[in-house]
N, C-alpha and C. Protein backbone atom coordinates (compact mmCIF):
# COMPACT_ATOMS: atom_id res chain seq x y z
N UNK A 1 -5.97 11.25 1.46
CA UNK A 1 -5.78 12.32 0.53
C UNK A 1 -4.66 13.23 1.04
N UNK A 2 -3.59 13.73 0.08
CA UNK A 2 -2.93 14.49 0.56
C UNK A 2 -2.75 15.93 -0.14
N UNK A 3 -2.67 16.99 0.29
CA UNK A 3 -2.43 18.47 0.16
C UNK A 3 -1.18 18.17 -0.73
N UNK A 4 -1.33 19.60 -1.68
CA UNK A 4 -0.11 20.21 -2.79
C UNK A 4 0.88 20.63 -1.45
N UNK A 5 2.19 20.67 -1.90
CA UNK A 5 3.01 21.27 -1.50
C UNK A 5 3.79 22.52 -1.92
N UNK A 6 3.66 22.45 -3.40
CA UNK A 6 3.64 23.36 -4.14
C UNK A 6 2.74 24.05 -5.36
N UNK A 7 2.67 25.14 -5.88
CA UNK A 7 1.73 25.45 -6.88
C UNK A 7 2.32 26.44 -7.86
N UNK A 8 2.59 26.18 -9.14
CA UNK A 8 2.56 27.18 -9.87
C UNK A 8 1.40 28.32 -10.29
N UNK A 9 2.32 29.16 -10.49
CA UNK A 9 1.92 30.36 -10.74
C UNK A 9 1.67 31.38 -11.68
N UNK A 10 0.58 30.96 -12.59
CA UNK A 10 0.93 32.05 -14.23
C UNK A 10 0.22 33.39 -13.99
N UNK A 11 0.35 33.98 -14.86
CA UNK A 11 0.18 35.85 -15.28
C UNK A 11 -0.28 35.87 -16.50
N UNK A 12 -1.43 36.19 -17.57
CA UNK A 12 -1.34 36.46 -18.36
C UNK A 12 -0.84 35.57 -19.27
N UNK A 13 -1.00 34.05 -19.19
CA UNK A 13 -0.36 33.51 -19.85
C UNK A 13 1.02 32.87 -19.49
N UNK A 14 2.27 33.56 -19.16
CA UNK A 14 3.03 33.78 -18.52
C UNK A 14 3.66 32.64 -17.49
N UNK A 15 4.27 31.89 -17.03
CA UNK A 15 4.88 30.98 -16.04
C UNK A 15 5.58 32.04 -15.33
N UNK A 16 5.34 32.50 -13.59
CA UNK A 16 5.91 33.34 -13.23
C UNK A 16 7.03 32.84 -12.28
N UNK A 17 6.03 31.41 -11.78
CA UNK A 17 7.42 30.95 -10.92
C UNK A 17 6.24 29.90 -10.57
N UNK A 18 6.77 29.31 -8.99
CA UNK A 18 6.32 28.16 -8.36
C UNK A 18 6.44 28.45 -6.84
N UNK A 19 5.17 28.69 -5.83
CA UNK A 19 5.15 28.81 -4.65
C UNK A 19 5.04 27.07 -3.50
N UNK A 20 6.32 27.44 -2.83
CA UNK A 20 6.61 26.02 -1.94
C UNK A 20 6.26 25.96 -0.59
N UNK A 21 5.15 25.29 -0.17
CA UNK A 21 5.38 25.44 1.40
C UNK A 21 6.25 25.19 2.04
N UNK A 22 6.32 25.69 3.16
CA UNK A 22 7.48 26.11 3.91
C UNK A 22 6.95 26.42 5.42
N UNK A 23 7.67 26.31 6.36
CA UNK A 23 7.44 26.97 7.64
C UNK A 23 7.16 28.32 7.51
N UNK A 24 5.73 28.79 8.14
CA UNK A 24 5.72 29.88 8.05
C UNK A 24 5.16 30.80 6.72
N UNK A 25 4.68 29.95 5.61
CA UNK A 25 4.13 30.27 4.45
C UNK A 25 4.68 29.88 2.92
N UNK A 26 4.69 30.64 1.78
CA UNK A 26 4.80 29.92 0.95
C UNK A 26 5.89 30.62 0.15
N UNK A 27 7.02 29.83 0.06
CA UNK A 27 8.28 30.71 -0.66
C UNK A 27 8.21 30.45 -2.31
N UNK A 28 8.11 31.77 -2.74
CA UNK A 28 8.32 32.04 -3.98
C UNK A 28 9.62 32.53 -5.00
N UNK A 29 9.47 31.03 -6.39
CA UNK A 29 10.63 30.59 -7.03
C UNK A 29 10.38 30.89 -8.56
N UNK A 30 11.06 31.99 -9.09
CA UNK A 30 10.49 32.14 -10.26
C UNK A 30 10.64 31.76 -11.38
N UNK A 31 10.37 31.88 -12.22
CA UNK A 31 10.62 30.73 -13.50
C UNK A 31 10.59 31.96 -14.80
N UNK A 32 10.25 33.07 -14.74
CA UNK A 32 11.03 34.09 -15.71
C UNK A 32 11.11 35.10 -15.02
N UNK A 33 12.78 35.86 -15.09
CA UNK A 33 13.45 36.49 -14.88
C UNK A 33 12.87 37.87 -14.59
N UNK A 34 11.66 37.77 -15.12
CA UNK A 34 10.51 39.12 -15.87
C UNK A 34 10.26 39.71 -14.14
N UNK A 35 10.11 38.21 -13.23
CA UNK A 35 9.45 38.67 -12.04
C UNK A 35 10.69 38.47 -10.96
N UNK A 36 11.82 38.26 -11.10
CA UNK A 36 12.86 38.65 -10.33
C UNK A 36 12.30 39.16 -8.57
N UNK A 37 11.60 40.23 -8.63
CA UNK A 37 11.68 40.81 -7.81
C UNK A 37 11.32 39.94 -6.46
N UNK A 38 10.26 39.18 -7.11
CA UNK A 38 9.25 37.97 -6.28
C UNK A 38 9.90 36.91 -5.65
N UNK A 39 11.38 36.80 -6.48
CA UNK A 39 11.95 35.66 -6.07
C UNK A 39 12.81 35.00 -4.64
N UNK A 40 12.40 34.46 -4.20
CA UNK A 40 12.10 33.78 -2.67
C UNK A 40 11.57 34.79 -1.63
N UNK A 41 10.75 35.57 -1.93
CA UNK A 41 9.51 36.18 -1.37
C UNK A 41 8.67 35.35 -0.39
N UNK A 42 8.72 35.62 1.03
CA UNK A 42 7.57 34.65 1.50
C UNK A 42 6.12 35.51 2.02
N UNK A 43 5.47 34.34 1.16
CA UNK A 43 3.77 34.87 1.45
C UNK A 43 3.10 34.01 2.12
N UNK A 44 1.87 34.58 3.08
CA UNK A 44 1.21 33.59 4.22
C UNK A 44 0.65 32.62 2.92
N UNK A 45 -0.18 32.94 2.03
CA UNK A 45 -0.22 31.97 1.38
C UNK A 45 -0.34 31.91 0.03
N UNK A 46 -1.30 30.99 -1.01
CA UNK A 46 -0.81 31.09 -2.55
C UNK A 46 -1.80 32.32 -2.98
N UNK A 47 -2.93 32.93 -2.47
CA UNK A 47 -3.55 33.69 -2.78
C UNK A 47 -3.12 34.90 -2.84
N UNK A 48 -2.08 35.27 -1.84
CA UNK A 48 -1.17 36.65 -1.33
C UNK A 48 -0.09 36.61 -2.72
N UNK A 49 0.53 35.44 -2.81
CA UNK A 49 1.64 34.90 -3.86
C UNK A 49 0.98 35.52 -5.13
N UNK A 50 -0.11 35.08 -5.08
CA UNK A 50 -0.72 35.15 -6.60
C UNK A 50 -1.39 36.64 -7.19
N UNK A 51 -1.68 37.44 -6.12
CA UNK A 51 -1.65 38.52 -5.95
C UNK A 51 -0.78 39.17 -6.59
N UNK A 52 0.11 39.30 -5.89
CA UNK A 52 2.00 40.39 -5.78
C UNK A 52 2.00 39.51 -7.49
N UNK A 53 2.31 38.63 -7.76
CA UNK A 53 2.62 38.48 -9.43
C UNK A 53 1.87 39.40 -10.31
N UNK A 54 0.28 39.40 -10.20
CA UNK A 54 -0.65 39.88 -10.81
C UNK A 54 -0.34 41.43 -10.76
N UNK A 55 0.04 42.07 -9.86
CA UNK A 55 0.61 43.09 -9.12
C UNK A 55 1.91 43.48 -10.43
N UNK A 56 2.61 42.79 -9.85
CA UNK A 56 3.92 43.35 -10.64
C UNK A 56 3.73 42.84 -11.86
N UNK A 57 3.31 42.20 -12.97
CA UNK A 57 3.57 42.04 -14.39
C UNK A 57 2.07 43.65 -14.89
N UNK A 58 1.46 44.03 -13.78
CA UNK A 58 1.00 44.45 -14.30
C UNK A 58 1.69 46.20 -14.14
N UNK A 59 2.61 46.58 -13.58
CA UNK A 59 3.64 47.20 -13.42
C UNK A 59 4.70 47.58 -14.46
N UNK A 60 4.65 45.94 -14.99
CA UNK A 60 5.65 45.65 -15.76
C UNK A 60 5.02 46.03 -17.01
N UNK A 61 3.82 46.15 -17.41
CA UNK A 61 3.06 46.46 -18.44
C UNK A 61 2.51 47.92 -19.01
N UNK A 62 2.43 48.47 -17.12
CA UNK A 62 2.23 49.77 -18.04
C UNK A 62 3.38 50.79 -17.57
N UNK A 63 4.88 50.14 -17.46
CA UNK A 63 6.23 51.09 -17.74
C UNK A 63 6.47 50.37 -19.13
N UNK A 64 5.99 49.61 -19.40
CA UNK A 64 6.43 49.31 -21.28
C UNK A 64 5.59 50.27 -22.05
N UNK A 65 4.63 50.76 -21.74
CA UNK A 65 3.85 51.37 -22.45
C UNK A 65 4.10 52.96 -22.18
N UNK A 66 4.96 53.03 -21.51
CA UNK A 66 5.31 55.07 -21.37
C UNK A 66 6.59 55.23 -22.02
């Protein structure tokens, strides 16, 4: 059996990007522009990754709303 190497990542629906292992943890590649900020971000792992997305679209949600 072998381990993912990579895992995408949604929000709300959303495709935010795709986290890759890597030396040292998991580099994050985004797939809408929305989450920029994230992009090649390294996190120890996909749970931290998946976090910081959840994090920022939800950022991103309530400066649309002021």
């Amino acid at each position: 059996m072998t381990t993912a190497n990579a895992y995408a990542i949604e929000v709300q629906g959303h495709s935010a990007g795709i986290v890759v292992a890597d030396r040292g943890g998991y580099t994050f590649f985004v797939s809408d522009w929305a989450f920029r900020d994230l992009d090649r971000r390294v996190f120890r792992n996909v749970g931290q990754a998946e976090r910081a997305a959840n994090q920022h679209y939800s950022r991103l949600a309530n400066n649309r709303r002021r």
